[in-house]
C-alpha atoms as a PDB file:
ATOM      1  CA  UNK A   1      47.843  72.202 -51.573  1.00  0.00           C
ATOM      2  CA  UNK A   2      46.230  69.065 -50.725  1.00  0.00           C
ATOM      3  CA  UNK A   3      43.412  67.487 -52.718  1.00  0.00           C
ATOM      4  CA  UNK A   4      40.463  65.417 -50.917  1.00  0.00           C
ATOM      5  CA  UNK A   5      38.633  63.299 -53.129  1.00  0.00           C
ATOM      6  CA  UNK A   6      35.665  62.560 -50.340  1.00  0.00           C
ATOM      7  CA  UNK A   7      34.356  64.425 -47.249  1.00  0.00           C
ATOM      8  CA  UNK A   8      35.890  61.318 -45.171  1.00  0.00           C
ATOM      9  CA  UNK A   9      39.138  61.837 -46.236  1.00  0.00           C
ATOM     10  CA  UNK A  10      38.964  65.232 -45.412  1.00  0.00           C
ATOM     11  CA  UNK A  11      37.671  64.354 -41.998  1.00  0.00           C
ATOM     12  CA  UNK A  12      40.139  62.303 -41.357  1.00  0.00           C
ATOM     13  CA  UNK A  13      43.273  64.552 -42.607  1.00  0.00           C
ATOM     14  CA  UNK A  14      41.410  67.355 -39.910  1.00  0.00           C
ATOM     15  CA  UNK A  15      41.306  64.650 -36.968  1.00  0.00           C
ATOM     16  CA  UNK A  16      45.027  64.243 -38.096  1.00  0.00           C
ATOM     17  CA  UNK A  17      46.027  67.908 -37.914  1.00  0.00           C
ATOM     18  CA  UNK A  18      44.213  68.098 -34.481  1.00  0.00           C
ATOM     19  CA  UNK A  19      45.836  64.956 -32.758  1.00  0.00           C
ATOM     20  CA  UNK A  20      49.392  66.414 -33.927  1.00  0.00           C
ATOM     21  CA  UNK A  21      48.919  69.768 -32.299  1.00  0.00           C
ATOM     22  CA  UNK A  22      47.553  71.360 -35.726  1.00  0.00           C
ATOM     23  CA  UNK A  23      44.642  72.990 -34.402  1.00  0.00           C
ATOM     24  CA  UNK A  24      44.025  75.920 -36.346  1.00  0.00           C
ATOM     25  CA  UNK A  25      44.598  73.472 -39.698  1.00  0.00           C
ATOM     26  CA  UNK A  26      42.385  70.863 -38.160  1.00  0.00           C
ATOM     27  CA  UNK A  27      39.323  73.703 -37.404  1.00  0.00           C
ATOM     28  CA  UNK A  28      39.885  75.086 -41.039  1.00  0.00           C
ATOM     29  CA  UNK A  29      39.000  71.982 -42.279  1.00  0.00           C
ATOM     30  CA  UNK A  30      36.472  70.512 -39.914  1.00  0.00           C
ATOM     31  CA  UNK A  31      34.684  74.084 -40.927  1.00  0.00           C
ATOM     32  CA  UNK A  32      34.729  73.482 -44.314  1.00  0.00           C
ATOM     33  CA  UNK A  33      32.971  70.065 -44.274  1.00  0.00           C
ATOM     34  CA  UNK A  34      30.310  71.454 -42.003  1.00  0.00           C
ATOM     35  CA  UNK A  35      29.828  74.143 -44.775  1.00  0.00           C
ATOM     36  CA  UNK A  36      29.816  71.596 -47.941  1.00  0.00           C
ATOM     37  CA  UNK A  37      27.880  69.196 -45.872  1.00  0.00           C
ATOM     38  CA  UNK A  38      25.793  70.762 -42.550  1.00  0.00           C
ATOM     39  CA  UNK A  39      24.651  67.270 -41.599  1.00  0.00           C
ATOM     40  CA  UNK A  40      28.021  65.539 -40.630  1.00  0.00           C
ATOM     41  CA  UNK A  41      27.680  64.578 -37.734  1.00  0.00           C
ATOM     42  CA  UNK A  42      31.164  63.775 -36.698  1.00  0.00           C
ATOM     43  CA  UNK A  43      33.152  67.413 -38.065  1.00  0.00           C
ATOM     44  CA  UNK A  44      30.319  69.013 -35.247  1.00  0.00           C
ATOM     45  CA  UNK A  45      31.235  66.765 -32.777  1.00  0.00           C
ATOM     46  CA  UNK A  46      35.267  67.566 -33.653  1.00  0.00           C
ATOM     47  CA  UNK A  47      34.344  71.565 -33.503  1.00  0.00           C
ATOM     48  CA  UNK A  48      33.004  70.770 -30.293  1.00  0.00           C
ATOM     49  CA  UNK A  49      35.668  69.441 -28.701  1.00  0.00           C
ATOM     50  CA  UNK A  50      38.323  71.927 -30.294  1.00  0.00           C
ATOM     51  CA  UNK A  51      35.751  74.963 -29.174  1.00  0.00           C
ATOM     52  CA  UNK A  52      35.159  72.635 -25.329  1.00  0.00           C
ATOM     53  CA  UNK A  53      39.032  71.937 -24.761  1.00  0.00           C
ATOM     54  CA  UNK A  54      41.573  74.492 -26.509  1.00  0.00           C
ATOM     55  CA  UNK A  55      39.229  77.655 -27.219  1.00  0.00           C
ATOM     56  CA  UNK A  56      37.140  77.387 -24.246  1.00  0.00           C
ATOM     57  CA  UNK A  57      33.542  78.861 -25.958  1.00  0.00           C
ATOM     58  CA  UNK A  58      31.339  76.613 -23.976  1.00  0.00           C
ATOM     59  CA  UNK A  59      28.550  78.229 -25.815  1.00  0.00           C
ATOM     60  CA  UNK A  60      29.836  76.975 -29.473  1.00  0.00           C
ATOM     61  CA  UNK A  61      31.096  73.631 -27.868  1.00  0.00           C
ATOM     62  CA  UNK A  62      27.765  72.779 -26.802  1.00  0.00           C
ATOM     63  CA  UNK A  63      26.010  73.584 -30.113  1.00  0.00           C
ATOM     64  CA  UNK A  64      28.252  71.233 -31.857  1.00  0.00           C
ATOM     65  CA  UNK A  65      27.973  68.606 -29.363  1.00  0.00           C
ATOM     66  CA  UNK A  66      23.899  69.257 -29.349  1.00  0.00           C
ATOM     67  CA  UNK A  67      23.915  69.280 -33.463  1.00  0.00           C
ATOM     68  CA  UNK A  68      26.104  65.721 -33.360  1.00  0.00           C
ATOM     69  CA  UNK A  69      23.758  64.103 -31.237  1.00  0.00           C
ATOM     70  CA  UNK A  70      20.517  65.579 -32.975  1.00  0.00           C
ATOM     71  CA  UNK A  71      22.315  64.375 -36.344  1.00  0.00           C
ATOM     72  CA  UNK A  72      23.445  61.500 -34.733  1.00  0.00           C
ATOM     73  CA  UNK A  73      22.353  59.770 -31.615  1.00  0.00           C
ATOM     74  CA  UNK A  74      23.496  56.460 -31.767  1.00  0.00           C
ATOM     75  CA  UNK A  75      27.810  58.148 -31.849  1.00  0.00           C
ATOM     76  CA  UNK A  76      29.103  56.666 -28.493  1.00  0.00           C
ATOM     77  CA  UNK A  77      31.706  59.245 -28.158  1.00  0.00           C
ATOM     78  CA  UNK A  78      30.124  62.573 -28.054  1.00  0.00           C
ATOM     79  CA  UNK A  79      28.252  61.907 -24.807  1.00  0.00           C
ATOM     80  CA  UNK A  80      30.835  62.114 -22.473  1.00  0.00           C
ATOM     81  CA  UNK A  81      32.286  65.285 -23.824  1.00  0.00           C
ATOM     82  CA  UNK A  82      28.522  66.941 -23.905  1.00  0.00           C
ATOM     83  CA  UNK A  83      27.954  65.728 -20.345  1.00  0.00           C
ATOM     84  CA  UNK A  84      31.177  66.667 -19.172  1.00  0.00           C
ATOM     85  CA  UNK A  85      30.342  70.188 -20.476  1.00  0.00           C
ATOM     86  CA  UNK A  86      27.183  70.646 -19.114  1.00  0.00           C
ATOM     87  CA  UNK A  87      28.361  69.448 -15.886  1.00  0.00           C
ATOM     88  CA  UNK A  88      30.930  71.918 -15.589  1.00  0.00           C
ATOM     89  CA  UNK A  89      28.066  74.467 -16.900  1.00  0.00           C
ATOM     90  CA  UNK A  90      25.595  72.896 -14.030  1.00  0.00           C
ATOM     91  CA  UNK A  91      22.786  72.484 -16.268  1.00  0.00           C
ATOM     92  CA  UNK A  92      20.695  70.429 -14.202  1.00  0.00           C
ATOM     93  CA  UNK A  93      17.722  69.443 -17.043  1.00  0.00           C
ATOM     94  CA  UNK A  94      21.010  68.873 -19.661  1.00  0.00           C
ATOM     95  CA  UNK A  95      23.152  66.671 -17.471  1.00  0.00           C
ATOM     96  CA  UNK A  96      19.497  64.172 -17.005  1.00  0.00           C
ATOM     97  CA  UNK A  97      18.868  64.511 -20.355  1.00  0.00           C
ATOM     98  CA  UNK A  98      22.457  63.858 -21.975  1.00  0.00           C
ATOM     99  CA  UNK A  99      22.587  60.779 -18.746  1.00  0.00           C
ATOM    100  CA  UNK A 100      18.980  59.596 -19.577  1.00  0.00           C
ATOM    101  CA  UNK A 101      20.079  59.168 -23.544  1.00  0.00           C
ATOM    102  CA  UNK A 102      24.082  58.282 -22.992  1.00  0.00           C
ATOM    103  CA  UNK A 103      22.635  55.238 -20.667  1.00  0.00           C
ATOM    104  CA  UNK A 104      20.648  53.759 -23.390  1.00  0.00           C
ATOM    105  CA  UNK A 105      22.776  54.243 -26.077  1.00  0.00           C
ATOM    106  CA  UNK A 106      25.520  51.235 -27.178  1.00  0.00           C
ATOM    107  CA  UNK A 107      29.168  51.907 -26.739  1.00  0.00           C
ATOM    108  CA  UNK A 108      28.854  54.439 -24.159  1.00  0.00           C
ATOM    109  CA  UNK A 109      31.148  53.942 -20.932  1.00  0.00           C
ATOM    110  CA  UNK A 110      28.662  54.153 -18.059  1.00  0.00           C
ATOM    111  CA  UNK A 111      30.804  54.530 -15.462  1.00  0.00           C
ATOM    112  CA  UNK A 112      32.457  57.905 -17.202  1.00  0.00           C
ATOM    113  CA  UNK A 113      28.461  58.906 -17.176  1.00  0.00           C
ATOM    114  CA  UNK A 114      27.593  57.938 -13.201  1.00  0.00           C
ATOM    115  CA  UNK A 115      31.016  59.620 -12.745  1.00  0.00           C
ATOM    116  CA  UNK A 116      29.928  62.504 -14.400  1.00  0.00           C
ATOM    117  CA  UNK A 117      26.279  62.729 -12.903  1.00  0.00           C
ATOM    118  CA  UNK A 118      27.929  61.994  -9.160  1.00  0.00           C
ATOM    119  CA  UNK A 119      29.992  64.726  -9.565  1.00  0.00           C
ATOM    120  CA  UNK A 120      27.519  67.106 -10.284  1.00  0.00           C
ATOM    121  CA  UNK A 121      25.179  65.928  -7.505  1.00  0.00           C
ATOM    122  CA  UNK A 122      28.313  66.223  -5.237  1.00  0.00           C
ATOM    123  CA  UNK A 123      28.820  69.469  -6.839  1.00  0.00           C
ATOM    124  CA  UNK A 124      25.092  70.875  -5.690  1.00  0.00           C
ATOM    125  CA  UNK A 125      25.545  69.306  -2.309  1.00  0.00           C
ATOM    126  CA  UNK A 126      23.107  66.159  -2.985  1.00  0.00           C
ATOM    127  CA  UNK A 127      25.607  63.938  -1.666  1.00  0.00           C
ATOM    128  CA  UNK A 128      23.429  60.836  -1.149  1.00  0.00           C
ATOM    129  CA  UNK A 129      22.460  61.299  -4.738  1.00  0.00           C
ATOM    130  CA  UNK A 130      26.127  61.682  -5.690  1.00  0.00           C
ATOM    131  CA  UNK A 131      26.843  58.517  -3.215  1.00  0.00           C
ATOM    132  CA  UNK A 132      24.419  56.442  -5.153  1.00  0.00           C
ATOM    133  CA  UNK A 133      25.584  57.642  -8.923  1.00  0.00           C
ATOM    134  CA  UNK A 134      29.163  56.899  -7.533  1.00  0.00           C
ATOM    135  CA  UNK A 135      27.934  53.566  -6.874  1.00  0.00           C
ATOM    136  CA  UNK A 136      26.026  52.694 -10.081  1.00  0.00           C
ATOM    137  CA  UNK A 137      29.647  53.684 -11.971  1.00  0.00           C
ATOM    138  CA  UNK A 138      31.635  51.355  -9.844  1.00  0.00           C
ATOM    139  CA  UNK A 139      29.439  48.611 -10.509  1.00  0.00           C
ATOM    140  CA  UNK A 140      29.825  49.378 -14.181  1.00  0.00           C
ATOM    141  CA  UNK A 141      33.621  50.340 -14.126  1.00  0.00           C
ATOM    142  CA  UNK A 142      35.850  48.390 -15.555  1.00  0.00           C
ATOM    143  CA  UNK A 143      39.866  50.039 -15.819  1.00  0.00           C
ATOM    144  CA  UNK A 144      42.213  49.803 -13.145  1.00  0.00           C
ATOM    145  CA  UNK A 145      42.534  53.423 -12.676  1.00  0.00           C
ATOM    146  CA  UNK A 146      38.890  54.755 -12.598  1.00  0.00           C
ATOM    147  CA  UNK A 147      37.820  51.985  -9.970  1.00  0.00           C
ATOM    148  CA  UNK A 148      40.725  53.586  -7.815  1.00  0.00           C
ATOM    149  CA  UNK A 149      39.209  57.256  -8.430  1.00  0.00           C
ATOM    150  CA  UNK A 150      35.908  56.007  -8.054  1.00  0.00           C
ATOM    151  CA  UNK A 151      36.686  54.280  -4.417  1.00  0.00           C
ATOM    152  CA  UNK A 152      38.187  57.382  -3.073  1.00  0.00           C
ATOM    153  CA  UNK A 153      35.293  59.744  -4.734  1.00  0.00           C
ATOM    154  CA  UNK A 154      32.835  57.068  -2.513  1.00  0.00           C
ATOM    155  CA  UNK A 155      35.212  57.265   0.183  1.00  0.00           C
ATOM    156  CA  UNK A 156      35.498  61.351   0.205  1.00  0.00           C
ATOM    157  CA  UNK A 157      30.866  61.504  -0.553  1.00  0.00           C
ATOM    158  CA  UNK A 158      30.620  59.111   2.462  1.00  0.00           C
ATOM    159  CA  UNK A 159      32.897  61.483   4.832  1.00  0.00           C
ATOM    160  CA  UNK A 160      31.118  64.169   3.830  1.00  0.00           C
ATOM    161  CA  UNK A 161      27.790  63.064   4.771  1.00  0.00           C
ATOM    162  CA  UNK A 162      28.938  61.928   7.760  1.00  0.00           C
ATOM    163  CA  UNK A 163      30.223  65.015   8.965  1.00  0.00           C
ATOM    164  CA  UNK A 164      27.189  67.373   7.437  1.00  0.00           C
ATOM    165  CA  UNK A 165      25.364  64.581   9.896  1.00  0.00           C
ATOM    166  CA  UNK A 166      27.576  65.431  12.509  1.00  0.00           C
ATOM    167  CA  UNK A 167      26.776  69.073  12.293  1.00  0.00           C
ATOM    168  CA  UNK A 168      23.274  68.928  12.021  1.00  0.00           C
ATOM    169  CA  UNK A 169      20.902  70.875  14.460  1.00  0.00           C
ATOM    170  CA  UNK A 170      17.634  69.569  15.285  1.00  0.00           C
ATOM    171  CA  UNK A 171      15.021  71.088  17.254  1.00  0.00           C
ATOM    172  CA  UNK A 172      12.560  69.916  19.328  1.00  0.00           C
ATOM    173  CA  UNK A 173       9.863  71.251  21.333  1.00  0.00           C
END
């Protein structure tokens, strides 16, 4: 049995345990720091990625991500995990919210948030809305590999307006 002398090193034996596949080990643990100690922030934010990615309870996933940025604001790295989820979820007020407070925040990668907020404009059809988020994260982008996915998401917006434009009826009297 393995002996933790501080919550951190517990923490840190559970990130362990979840990077090398352990998940189960690595959610027994996280669970029993947030029992000794409700207001680490970091063991929610863990549970919320385990419950987001491998259990798929978007319900529990978002409670830990809300509780690690309530405990926690200034962590960089739960915002793109809570907007990703909320994205998926299309909650509208969350995804300005979580975009409103990830933008302001140091550390955060913008463009993963414009990404993010495009794609759920493009999602709901607000493609000039989605054009323009797309827009703001390629200004802010800064890897090889998301510029790329970034030009083609602008690329595929633009086409799309242009052919909703194409098919548009007007009548006049």
């Amino acid at each position: 049995m393995d002996t933790y002398y501080t919550i951190e090193e517990k923490y840190l034996q559970a990130v362990d345990e979840v990077c090398f596949g352990e998940i189960p080990k690595g959610l027994k643990l996280l669970n029993e720091i947030i029992c000794n100690d409700l207001f680490y922030a970091r063991a929610h934010y863990q549970v919320g990625k385990i419950y987001y990615y491998e259990i798929k309870d978007y319900q529990t996933a978002g409670f830990h991500f809300k509780t690690c940025l309530e405990l926690e604001p200034s962590f960089p790295d739960v915002y793109f995990h809570f907007m990703h989820l909320v994205v998926f979820m299309n909650m509208e007020k969350q995804v300005f919210d979580i975009a409103t407070k990830a933008l302001t925040t140091q550390g955060v990668n913008s463009a993963d948030i414009y990404d993010l907020q495009a794609l759920f404009f493009e999602k709901n059809k607000n493609w000039v809305k989605a054009l323009a988020s797309y827009r703001n994260a390629f200004i802010e982008v800064t890897d090889k590999k998301q510029k790329e996915y970034i030009e083609d998401s602008i690329e595929r917006v633009s086409e799309k307006i242009r052919k909703y434009k194409a098919y548009q009826y007007i009548l006049t009297e």
